[in-house]
Protein backbone atom coordinates (compact mmCIF):
# COMPACT_ATOMS: atom_id res chain seq x y z
CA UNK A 1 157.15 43.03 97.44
CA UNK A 2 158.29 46.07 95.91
CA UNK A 3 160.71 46.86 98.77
CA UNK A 4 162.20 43.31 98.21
CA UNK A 5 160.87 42.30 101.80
CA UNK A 6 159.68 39.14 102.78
CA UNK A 7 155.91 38.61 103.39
CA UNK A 8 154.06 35.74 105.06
CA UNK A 9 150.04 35.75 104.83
CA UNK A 10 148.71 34.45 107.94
CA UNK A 11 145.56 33.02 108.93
CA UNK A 12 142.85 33.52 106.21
CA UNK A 13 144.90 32.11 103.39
CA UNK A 14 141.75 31.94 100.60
CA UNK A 15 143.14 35.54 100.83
CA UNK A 16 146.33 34.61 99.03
CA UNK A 17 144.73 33.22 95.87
CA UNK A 18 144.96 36.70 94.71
CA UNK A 19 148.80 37.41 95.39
CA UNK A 20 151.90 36.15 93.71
CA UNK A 21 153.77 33.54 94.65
CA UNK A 22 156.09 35.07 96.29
CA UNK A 23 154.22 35.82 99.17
CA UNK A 24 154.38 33.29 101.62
CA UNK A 25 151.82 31.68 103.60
CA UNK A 26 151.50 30.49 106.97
CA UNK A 27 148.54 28.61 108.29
CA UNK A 28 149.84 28.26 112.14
CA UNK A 29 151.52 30.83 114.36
CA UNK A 30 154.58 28.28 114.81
CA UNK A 31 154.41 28.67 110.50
CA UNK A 32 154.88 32.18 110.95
CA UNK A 33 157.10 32.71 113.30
CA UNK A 34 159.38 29.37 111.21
CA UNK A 35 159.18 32.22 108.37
CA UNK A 36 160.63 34.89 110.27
CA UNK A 37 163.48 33.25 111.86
CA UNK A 38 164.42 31.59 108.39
CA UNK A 39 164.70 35.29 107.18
CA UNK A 40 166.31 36.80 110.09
CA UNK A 41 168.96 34.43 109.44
CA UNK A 42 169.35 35.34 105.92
CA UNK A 43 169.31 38.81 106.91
CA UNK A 44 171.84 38.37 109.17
CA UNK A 45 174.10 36.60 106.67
CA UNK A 46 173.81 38.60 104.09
CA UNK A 47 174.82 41.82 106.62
CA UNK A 48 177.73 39.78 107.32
CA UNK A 49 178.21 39.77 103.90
CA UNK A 50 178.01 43.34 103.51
CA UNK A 51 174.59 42.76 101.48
CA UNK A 52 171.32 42.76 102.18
CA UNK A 53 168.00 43.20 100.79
CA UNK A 54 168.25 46.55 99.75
CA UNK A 55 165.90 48.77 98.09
CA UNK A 56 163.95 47.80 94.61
CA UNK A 57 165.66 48.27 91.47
CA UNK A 58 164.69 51.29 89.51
């Protein structure tokens, strides 16, 4: 989260009762693997872009 990267949780999720809600959970493989391929994209077309995720703000 600092780095402004994306995080899923998978698999034990009474582990994410803990974390903010910006982390992501996935309870399936197919979950996880929906998460990364939605954020590839975004990756990808923010590059375009000439953006990105970039580091954390100071």
């Amino acid at each position: 989260m600092r780095y402004r990267r994306p995080v899923v949780l998978f698999g034990d999720l009474e582990r994410a009762r803990d974390l903010p809600p910006e982390v992501a959970t996935a309870k399936t493989v197919d979950e996880a693997v929906a998460f990364v391929q939605r954020h590839l994209a975004r990756s990808a077309a923010a590059a375009e872009r000439g953006g990105g995720f970039g580091p954390a703000p100071e």
